[in-house]
Protein backbone atom coordinates (compact mmCIF):
# COMPACT_ATOMS: atom_id res chain seq x y z
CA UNK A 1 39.72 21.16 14.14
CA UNK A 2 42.59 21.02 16.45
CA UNK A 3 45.87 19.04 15.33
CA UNK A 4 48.20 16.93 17.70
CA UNK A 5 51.87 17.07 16.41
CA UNK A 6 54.85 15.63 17.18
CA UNK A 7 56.56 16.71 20.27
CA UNK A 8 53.94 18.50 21.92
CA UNK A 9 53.15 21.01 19.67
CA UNK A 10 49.47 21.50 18.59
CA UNK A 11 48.05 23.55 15.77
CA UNK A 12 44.88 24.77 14.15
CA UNK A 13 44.12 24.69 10.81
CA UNK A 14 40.67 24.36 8.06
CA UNK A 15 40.42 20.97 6.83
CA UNK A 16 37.34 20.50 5.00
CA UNK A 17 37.60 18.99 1.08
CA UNK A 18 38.44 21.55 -1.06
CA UNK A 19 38.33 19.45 -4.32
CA UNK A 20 36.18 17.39 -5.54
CA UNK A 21 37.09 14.75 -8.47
CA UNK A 22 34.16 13.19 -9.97
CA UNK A 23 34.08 10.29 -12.88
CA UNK A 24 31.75 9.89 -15.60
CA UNK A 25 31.22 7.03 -17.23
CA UNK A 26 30.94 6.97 -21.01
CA UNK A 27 31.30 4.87 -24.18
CA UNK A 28 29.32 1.86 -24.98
CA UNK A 29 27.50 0.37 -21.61
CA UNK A 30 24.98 -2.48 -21.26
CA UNK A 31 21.70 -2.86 -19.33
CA UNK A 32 20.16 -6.52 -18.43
CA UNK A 33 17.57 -7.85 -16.84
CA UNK A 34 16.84 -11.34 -15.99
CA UNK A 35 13.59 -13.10 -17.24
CA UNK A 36 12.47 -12.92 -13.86
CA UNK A 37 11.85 -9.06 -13.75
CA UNK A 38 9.17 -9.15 -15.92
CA UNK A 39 5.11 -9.62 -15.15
CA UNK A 40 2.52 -11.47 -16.09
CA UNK A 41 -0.31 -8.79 -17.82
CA UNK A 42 -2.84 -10.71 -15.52
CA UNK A 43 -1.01 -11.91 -12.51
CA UNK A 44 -4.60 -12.80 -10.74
CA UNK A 45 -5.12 -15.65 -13.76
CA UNK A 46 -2.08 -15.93 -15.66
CA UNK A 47 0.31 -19.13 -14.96
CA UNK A 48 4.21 -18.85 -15.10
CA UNK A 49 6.72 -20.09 -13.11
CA UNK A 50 9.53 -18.29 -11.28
CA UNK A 51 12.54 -20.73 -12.29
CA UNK A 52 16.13 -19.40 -11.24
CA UNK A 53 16.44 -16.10 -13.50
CA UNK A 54 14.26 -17.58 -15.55
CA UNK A 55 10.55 -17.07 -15.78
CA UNK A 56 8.27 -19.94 -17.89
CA UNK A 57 4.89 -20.22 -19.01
CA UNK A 58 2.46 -22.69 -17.50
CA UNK A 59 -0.53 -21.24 -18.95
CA UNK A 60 -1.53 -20.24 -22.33
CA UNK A 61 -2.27 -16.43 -24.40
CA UNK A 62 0.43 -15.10 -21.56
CA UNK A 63 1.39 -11.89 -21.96
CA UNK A 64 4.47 -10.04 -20.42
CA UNK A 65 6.08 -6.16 -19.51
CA UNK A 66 9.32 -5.40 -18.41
CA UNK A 67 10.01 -1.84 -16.78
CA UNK A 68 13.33 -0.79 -18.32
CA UNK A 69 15.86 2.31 -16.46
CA UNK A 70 18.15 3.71 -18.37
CA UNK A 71 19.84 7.38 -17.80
CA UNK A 72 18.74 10.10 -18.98
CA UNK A 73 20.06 10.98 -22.59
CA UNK A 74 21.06 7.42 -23.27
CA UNK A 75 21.06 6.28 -26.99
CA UNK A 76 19.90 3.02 -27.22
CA UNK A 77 21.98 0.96 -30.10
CA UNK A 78 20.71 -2.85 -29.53
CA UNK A 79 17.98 -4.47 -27.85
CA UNK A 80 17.72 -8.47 -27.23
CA UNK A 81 15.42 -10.70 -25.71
CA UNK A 82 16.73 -13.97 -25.00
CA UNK A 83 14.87 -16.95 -24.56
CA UNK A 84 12.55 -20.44 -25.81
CA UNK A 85 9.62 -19.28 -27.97
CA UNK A 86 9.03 -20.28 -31.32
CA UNK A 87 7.41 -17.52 -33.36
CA UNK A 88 6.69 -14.96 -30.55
CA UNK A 89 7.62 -11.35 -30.24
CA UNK A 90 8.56 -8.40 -27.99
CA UNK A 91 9.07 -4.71 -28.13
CA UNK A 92 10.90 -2.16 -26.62
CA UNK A 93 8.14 0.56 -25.99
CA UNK A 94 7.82 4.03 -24.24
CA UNK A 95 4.68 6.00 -22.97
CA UNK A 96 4.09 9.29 -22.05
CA UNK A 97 4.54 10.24 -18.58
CA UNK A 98 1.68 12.81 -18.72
CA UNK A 99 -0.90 11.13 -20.33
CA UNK A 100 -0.20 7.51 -20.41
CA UNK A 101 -0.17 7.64 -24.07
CA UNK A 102 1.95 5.29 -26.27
CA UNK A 103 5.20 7.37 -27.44
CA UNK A 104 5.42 4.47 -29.91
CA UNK A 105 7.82 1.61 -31.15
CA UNK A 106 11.28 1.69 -30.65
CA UNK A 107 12.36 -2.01 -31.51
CA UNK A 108 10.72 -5.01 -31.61
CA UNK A 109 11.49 -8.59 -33.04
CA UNK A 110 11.19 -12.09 -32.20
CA UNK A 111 12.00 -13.86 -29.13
CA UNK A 112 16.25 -14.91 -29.01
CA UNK A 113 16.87 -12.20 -31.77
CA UNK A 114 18.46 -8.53 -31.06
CA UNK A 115 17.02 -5.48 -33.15
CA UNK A 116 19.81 -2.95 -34.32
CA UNK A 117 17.13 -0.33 -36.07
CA UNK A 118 16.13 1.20 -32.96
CA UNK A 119 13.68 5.01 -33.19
CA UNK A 120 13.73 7.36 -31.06
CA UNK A 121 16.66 6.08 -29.66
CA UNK A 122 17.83 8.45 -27.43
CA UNK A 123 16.42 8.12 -23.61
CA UNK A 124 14.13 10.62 -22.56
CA UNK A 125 12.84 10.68 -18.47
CA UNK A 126 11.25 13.65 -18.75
CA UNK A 127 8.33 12.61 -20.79
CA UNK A 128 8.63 9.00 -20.95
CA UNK A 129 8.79 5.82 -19.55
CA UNK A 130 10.21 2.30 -21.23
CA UNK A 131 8.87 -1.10 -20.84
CA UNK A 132 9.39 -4.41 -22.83
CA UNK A 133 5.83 -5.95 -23.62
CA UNK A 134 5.66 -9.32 -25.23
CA UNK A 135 2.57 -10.96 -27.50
CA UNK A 136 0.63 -14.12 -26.50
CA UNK A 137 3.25 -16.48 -24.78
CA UNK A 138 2.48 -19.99 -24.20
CA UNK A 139 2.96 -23.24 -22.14
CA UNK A 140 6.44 -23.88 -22.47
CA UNK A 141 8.00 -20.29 -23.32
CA UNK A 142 10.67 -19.12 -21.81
CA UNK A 143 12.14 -15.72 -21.29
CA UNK A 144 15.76 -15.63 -20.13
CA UNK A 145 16.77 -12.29 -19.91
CA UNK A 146 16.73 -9.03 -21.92
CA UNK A 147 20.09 -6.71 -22.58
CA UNK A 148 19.97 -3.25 -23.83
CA UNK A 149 23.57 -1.73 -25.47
CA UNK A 150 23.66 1.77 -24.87
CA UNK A 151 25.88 4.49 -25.24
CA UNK A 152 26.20 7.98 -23.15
C-alpha cells in the first residue's frame, strides 16, 4: 500500500492487522423467547392464536415445543415459563442428535413457575438438541414467554 505524506513525500510500508483483540463474554447470561416461538404439535388441526408475543389457545388437548439455542458448554441454572394456565406443565428436554432418542428431563414444572433443580445441566451440541414441550393446553391458555439463566 502506498502512503501520501505531507509535503510531497510518499512512502511504502505493510499495513495489514497485526493484532487481534477478541472479547468473551462470561458470567451469568439469559436466554428468552417469546410465547410466539413455539408450535402447535399439530399445526394442520390445532387452534391458537398468534397475539403480540403472545401465543393463546383456541382449541382444546393443545400441545406445544419450543426449539431452545444455547452455546455450547452452557450450564443451565433456571428455567421459566411464563404465562395463563391453571394446572399445566412444561419441560425443558433434549434428544439425541443421532438417533432422535430422548436424552431425558432436565426441568420441568408448571406453567408461571421457574425450576432451579436443573440435570444435565451443562449444554451439549454435539449430541443433543433442546426443546421446551408442554402437556395438554386448553382454550384460554396462554404462554408468554420462556427465559433460560445460564452461565458460561
Amino acid at each position: 500500500m502506498v502512503l501520501d505524506l505531507p509535503g510531497g513525500l510518499f512512502g511504502q510500508d505493510d499495513v495489514r492487522e497485526t493484532g487481534v483483540s477478541t472479547t468473551a463474554v462470561t458470567g451469568t447470561l439469559y436466554y428468552s423467547q417469546p410465547g410466539i416461538a413455539f408450535k402447535a404439535k399439530f399445526p394442520d388441526s390445532d387452534d391458537v392464536l398468534m397475539n403480540g408475543a403472545q401465543i393463546s389457545m383456541t382449541g382444546n388437548a393443545i400441545s406445544l415445543f419450543c426449539n431452545i439455542n444455547l452455546p455450547q458448554g452452557a450450564v443451565v441454572i433456571t428455567c421459566q415459563v411464563y404465562g395463563v394456565a391453571a394446572g399445566e406443565t412444561w419441560e425443558l428436554k433434549r434428544r439425541n442428535v443421532s438417533s432422535g432418542s430422548t436424552g431425558g428431563s432436565m426441568a420441568s414444572g408448571n406453567i408461571d413457575s421457574e425450576d432451579t433443580s436443573i440435570v444435565n445441566a451443562t449444554i451439549d451440541n454435539q449430541n443433543f438438541s433442546y426443546l421446551i414441550t408442554t402437556s395438554s393446553l386448553d382454550s384460554g391458555d396462554v404462554i408468554d414467554s420462556v427465559v433460560i439463566t445460564y452461565t458460561i
